[in-house]
PDB file of N, CA and C in Angstrom:
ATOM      1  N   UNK A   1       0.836  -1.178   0.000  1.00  0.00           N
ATOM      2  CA  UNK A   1       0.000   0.000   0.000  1.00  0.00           C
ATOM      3  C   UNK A   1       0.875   1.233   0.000  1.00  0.00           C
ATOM      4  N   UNK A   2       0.554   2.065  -0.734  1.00  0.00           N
ATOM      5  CA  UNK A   2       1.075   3.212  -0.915  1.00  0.00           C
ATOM      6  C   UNK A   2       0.609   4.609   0.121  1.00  0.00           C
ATOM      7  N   UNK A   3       1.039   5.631   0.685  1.00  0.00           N
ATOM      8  CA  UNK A   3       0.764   6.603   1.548  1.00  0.00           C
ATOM      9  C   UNK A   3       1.125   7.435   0.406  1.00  0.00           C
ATOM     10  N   UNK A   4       1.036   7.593  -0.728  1.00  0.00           N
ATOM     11  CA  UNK A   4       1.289   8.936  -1.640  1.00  0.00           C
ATOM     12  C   UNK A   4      -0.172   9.777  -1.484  1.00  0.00           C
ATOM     13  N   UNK A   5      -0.377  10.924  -2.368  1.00  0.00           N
ATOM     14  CA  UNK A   5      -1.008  11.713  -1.554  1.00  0.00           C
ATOM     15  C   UNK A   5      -1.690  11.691  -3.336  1.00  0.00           C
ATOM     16  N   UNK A   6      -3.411  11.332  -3.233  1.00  0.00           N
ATOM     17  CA  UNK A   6      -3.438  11.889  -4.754  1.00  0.00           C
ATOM     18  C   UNK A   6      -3.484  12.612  -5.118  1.00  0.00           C
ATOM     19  N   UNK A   7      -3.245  13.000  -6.517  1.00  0.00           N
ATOM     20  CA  UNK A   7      -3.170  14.375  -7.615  1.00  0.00           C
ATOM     21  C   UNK A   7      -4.413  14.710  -8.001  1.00  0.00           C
ATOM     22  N   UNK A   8      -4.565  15.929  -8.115  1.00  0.00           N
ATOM     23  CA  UNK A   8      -5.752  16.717  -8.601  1.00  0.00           C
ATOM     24  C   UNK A   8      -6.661  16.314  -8.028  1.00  0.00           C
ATOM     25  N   UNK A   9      -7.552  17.568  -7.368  1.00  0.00           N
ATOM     26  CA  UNK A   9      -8.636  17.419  -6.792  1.00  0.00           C
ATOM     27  C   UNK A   9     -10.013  17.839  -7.651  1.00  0.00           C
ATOM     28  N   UNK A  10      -9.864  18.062  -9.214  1.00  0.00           N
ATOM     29  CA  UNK A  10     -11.150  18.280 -10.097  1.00  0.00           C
ATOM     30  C   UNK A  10     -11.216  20.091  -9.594  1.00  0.00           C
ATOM     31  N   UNK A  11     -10.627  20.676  -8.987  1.00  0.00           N
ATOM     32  CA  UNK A  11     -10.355  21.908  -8.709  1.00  0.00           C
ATOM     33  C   UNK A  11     -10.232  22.738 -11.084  1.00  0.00           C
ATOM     34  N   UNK A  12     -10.707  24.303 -10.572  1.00  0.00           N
ATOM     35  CA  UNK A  12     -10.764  24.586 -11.988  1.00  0.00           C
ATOM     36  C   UNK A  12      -9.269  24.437 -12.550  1.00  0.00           C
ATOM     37  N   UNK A  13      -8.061  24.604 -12.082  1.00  0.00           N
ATOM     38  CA  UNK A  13      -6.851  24.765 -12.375  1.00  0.00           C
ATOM     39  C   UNK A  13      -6.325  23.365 -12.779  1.00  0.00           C
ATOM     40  N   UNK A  14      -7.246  22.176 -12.135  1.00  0.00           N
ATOM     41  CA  UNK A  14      -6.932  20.943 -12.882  1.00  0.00           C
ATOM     42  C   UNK A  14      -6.194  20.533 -14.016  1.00  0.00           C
ATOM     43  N   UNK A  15      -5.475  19.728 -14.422  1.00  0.00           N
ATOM     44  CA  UNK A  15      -5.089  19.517 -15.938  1.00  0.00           C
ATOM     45  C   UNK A  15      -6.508  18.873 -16.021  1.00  0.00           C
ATOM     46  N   UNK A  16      -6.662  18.637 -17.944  1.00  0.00           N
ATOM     47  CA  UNK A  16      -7.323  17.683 -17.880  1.00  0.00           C
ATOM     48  C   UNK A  16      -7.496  16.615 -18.253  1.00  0.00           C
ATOM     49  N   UNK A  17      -8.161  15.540 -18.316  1.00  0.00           N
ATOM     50  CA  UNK A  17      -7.730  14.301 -18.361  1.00  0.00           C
ATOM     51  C   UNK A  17      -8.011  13.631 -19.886  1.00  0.00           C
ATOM     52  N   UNK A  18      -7.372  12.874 -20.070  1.00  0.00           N
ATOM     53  CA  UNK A  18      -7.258  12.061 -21.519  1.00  0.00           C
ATOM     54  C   UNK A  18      -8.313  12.667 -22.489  1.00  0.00           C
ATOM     55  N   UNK A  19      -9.546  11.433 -22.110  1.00  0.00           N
ATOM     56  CA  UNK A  19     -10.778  11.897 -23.110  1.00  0.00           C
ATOM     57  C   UNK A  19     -11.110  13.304 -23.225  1.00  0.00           C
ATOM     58  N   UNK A  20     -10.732  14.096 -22.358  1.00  0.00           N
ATOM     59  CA  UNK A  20     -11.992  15.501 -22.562  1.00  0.00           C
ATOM     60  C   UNK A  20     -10.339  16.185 -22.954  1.00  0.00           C
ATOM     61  N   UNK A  21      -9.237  16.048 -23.030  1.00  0.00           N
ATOM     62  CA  UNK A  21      -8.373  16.473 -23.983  1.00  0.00           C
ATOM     63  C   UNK A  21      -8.566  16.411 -25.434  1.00  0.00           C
ATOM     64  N   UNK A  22      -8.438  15.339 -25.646  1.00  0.00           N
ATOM     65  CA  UNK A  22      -8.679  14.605 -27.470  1.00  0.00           C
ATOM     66  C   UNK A  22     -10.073  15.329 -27.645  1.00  0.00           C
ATOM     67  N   UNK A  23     -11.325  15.296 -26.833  1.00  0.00           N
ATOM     68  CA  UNK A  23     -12.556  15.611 -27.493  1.00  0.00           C
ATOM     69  C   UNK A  23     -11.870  17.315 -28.002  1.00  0.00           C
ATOM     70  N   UNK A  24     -11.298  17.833 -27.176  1.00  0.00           N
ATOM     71  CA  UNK A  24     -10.919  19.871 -27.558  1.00  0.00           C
ATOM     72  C   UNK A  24      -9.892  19.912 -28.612  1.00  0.00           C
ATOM     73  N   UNK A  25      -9.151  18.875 -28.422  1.00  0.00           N
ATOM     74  CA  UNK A  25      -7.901  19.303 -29.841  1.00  0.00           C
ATOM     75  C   UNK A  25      -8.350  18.279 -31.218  1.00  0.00           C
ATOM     76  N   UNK A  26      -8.449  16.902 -30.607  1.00  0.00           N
ATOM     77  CA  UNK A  26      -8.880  15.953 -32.176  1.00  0.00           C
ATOM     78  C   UNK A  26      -9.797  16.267 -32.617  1.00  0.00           C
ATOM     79  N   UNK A  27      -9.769  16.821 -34.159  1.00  0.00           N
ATOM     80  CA  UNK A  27     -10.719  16.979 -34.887  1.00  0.00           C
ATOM     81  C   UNK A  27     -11.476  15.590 -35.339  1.00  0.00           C
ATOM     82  N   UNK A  28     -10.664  14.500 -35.270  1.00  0.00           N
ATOM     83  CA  UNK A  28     -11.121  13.261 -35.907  1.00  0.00           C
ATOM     84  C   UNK A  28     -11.829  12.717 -35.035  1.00  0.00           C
ATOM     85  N   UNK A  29     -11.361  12.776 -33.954  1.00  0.00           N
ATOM     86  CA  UNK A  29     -12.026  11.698 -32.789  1.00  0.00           C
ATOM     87  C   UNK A  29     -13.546  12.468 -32.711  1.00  0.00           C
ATOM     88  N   UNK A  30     -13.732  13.698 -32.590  1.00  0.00           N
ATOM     89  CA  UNK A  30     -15.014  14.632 -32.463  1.00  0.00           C
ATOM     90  C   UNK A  30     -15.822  14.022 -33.528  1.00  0.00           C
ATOM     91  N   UNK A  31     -15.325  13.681 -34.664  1.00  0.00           N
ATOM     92  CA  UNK A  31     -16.295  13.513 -36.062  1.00  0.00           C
ATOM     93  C   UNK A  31     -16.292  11.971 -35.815  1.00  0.00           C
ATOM     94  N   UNK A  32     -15.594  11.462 -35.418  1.00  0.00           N
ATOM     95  CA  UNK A  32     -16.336   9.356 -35.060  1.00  0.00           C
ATOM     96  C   UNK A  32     -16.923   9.665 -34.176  1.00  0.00           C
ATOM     97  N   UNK A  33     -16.633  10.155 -32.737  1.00  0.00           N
ATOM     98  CA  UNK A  33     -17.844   9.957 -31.756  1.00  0.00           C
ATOM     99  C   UNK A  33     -18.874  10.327 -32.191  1.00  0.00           C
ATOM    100  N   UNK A  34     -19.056  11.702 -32.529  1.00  0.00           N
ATOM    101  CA  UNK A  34     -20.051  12.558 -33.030  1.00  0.00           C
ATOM    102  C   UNK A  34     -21.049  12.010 -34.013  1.00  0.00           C
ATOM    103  N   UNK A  35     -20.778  11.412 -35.110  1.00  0.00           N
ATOM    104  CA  UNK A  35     -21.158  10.989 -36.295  1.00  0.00           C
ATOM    105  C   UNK A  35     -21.427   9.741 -35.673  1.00  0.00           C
ATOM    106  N   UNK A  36     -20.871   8.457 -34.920  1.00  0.00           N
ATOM    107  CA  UNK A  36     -21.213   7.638 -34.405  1.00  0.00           C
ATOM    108  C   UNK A  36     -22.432   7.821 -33.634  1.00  0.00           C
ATOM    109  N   UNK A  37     -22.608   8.874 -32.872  1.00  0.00           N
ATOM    110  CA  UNK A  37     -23.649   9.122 -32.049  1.00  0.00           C
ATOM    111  C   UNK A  37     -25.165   9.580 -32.999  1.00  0.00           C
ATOM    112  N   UNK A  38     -24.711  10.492 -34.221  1.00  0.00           N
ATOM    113  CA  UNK A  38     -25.762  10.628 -34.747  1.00  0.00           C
ATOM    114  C   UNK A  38     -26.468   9.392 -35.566  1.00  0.00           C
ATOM    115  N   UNK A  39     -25.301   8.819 -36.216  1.00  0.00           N
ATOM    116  CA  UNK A  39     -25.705   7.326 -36.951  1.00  0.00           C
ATOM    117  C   UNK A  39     -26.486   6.366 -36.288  1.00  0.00           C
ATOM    118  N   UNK A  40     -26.551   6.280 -34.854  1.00  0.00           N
ATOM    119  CA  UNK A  40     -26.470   5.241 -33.673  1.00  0.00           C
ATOM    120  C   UNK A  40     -28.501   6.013 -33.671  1.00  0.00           C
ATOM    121  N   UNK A  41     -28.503   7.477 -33.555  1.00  0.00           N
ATOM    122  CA  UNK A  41     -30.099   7.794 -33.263  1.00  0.00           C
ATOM    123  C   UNK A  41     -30.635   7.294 -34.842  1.00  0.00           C
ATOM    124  N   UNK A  42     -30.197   7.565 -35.917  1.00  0.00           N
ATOM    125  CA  UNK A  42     -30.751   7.442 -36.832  1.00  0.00           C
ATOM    126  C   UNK A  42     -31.446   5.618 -36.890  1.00  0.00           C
ATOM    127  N   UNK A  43     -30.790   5.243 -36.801  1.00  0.00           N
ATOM    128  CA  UNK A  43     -30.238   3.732 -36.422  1.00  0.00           C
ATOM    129  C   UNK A  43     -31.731   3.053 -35.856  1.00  0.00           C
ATOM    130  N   UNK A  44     -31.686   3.728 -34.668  1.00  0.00           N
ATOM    131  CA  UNK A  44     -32.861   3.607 -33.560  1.00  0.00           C
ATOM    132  C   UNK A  44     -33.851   3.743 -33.964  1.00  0.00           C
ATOM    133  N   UNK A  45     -34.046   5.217 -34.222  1.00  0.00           N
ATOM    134  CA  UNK A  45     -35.338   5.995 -34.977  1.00  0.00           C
ATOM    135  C   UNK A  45     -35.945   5.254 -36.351  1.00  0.00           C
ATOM    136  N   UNK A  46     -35.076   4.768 -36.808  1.00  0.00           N
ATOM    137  CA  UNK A  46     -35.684   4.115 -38.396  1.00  0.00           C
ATOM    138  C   UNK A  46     -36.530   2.720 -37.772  1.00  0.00           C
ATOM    139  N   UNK A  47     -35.593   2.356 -36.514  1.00  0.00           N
ATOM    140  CA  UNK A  47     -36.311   0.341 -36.033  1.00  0.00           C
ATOM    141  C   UNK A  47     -37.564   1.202 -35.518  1.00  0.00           C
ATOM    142  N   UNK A  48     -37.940   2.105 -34.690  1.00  0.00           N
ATOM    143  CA  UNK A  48     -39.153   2.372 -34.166  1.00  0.00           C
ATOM    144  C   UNK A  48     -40.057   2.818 -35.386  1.00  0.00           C
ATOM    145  N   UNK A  49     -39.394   3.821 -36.410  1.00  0.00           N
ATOM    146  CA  UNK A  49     -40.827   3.867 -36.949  1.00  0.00           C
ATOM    147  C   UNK A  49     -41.556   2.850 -38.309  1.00  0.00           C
ATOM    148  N   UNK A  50     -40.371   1.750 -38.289  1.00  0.00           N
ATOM    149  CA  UNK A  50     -40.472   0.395 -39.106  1.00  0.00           C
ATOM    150  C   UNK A  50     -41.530   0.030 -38.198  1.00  0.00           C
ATOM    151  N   UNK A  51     -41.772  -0.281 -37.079  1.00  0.00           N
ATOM    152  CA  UNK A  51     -42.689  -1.256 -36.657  1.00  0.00           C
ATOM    153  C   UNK A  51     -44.603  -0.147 -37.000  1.00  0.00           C
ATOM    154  N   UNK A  52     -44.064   0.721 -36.972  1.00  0.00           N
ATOM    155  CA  UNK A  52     -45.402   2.128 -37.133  1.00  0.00           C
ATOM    156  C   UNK A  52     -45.622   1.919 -38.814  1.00  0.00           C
ATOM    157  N   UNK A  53     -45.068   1.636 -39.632  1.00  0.00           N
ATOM    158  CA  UNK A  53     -44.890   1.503 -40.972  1.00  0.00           C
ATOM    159  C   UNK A  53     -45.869   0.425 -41.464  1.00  0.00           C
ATOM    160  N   UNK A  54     -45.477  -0.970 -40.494  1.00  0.00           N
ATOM    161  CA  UNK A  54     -45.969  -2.511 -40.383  1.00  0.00           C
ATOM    162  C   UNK A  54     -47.657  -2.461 -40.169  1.00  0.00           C
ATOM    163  N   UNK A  55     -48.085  -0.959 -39.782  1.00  0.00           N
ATOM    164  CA  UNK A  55     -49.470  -1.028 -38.632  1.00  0.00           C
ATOM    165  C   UNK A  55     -49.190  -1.354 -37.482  1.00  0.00           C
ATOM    166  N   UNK A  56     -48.490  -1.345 -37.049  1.00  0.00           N
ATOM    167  CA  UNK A  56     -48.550  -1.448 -35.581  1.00  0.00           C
ATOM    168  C   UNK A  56     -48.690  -0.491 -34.700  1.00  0.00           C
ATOM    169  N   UNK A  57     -49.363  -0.689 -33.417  1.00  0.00           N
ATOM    170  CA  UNK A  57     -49.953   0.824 -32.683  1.00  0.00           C
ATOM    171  C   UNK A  57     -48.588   1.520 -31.945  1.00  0.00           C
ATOM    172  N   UNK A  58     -49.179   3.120 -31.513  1.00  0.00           N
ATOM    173  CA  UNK A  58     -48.237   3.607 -31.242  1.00  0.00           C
ATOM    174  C   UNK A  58     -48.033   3.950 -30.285  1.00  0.00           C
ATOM    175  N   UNK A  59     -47.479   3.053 -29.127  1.00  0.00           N
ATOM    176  CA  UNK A  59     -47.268   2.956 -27.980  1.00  0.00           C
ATOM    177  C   UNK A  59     -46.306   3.704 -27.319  1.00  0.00           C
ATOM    178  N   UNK A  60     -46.448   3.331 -25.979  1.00  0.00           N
ATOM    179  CA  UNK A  60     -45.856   4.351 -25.045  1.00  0.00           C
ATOM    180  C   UNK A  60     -43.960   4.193 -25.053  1.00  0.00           C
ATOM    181  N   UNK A  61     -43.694   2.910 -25.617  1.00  0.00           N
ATOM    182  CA  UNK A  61     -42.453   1.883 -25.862  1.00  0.00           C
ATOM    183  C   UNK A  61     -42.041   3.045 -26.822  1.00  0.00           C
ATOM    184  N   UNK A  62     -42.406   2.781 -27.997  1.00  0.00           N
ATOM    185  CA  UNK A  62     -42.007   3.747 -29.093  1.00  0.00           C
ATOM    186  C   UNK A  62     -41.958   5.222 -29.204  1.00  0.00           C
ATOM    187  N   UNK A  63     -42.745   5.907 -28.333  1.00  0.00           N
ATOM    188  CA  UNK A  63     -42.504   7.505 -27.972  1.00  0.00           C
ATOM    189  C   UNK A  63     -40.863   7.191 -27.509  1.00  0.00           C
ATOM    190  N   UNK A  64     -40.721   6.512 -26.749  1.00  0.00           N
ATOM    191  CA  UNK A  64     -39.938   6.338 -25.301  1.00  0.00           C
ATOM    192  C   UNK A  64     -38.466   6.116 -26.443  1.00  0.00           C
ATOM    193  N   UNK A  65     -38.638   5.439 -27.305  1.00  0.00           N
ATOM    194  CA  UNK A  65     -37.665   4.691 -28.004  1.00  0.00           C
ATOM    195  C   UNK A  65     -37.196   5.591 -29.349  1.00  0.00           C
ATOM    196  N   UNK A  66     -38.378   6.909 -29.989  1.00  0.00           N
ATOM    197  CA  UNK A  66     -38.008   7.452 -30.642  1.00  0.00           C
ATOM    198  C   UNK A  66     -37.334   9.357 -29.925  1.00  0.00           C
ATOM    199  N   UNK A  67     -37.810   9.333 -28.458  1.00  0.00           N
ATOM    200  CA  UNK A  67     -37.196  10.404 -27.990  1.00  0.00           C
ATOM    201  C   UNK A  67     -35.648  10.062 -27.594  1.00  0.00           C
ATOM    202  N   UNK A  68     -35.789   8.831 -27.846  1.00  0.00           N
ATOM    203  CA  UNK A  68     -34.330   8.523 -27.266  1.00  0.00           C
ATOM    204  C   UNK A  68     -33.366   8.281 -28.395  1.00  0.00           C
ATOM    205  N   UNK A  69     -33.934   8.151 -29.300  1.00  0.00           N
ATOM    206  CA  UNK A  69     -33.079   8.657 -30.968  1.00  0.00           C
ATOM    207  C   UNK A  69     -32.726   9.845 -30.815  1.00  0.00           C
ATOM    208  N   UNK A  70     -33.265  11.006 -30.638  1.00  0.00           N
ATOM    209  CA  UNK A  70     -33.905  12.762 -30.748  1.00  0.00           C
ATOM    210  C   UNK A  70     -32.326  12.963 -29.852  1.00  0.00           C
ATOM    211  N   UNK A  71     -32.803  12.006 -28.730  1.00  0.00           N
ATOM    212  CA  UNK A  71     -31.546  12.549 -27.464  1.00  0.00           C
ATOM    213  C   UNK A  71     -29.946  11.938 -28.079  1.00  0.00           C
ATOM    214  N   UNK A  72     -30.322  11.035 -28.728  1.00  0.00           N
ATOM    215  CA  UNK A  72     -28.556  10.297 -29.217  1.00  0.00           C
ATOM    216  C   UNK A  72     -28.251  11.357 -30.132  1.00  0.00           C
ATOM    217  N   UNK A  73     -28.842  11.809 -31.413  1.00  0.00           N
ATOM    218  CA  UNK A  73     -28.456  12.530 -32.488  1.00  0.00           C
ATOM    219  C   UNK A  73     -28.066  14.067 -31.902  1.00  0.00           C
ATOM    220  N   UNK A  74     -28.753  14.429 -30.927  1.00  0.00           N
ATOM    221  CA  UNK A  74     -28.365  15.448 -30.288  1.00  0.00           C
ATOM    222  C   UNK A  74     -27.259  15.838 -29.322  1.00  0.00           C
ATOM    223  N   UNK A  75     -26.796  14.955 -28.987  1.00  0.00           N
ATOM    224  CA  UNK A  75     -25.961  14.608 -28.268  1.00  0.00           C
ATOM    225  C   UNK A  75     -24.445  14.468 -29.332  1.00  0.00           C
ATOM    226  N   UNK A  76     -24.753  13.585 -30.497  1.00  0.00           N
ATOM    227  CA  UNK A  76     -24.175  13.732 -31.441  1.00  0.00           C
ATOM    228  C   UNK A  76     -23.853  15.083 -32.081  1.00  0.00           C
ATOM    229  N   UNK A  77     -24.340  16.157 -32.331  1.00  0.00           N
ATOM    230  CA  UNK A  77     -24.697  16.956 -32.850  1.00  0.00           C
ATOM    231  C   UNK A  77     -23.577  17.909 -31.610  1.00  0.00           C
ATOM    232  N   UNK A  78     -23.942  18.068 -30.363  1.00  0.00           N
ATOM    233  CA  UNK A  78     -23.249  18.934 -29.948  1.00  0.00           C
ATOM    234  C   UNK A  78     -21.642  18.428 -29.660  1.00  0.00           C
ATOM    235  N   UNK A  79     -21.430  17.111 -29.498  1.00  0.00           N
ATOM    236  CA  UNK A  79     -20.082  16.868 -29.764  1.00  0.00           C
ATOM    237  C   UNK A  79     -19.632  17.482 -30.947  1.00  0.00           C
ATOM    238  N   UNK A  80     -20.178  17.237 -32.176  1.00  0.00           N
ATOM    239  CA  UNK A  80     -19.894  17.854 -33.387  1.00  0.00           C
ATOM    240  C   UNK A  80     -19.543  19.662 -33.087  1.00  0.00           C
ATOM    241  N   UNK A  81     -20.596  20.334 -33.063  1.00  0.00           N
ATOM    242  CA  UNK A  81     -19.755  21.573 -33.423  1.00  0.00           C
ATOM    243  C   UNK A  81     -19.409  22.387 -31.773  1.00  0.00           C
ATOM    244  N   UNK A  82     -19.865  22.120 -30.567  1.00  0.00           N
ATOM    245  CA  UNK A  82     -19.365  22.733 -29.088  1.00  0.00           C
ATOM    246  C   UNK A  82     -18.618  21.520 -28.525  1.00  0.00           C
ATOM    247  N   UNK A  83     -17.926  21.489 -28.488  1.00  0.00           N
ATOM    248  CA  UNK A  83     -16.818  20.777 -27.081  1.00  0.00           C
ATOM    249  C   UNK A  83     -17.122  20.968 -26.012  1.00  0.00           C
ATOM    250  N   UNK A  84     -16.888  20.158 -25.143  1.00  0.00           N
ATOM    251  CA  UNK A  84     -16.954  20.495 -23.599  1.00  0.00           C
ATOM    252  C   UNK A  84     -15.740  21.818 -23.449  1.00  0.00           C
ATOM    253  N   UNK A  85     -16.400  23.009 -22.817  1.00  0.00           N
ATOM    254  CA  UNK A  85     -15.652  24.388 -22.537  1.00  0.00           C
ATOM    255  C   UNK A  85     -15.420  25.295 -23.540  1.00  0.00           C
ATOM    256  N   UNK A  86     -16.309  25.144 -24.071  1.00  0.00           N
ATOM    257  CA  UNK A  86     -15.794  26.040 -25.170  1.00  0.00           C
ATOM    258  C   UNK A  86     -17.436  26.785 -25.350  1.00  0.00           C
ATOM    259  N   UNK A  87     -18.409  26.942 -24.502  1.00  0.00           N
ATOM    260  CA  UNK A  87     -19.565  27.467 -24.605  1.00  0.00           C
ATOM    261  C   UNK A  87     -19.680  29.381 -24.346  1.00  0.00           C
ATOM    262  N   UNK A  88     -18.589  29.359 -24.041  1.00  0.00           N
ATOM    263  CA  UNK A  88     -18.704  31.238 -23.877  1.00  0.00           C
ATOM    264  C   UNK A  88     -18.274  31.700 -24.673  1.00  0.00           C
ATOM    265  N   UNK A  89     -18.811  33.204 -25.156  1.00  0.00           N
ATOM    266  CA  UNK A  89     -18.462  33.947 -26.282  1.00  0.00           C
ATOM    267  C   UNK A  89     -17.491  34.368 -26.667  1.00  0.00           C
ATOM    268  N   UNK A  90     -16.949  34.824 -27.713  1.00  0.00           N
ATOM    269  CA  UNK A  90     -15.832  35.270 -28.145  1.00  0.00           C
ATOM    270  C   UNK A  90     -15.080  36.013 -27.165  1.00  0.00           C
ATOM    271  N   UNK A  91     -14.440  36.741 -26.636  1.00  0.00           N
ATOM    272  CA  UNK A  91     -13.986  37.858 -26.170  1.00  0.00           C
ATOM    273  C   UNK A  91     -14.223  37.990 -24.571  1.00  0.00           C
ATOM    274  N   UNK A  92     -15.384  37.327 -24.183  1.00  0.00           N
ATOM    275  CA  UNK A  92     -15.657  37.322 -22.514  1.00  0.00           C
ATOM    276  C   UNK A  92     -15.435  35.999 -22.102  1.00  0.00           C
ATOM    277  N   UNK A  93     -14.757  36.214 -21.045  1.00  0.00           N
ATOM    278  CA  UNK A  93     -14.058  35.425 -20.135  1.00  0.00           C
ATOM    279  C   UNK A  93     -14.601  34.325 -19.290  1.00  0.00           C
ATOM    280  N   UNK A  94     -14.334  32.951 -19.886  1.00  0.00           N
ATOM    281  CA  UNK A  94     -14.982  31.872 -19.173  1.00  0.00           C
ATOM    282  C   UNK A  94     -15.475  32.067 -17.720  1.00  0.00           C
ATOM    283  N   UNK A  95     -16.912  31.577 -17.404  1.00  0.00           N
ATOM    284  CA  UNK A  95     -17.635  31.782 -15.804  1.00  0.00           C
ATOM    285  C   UNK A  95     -16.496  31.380 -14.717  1.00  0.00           C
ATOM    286  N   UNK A  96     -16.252  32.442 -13.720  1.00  0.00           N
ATOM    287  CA  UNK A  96     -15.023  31.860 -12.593  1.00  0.00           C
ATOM    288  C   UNK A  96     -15.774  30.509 -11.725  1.00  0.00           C
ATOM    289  N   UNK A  97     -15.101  29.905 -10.788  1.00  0.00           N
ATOM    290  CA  UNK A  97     -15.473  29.022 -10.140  1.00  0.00           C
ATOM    291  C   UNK A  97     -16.123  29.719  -8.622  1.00  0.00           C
ATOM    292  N   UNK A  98     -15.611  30.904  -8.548  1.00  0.00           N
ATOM    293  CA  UNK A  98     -16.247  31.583  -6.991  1.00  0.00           C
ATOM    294  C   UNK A  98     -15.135  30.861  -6.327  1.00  0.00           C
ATOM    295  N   UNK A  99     -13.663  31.076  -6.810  1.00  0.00           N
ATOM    296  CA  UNK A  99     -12.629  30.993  -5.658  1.00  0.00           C
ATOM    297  C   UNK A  99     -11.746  31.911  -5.426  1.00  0.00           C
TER     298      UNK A  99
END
């Protein structure tokens, strides 16, 4: 067992860690997740409204199953063009933490 003391407390001055690095600088990795995520609602959304296509009624399953397409592609969508931190405007200065 080790008595070392751990690093970073998620404090704003943090480095940051692997994934939410690559998501701010890789342009590529942003466009597979991203595009993965939108492909993945499309994906969904087409099996739910295949069974609506068939006649089949339109149940509470399938609201449930096509908002949850709505939420993947969207999700997709903001990986695509906002990154995590990068939501404030040009010129004004990211929200402080109140320290």
């Amino acid at each position: 067992m080790s008595a070392a003391p751990e690093q970073g407390g998620g404090g704003a001055d943090a480095p940051l860690s692997k994934p939410q690095e690559l998501l701010k600088t890789c342009w590529s990795c942003r466009v597979i997740s991203g595009g993965g995520l939108v492909l993945a609602g499309a994906y969904v959304y087409s099996a739910a409204t295949k069974v609506m296509r068939r006649g089949g009624p339109a149940s509470m399953g399938l609201v449930a199953q096509i908002t949850f397409a709505a939420s993947l592609a969207a999700w997709g969508i903001v990986i695509l063009t906002d990154p995590v931190g990068k939501s404030h405007r040009v010129g004004e200065e990211p929200p402080s933490t109140g320290r």
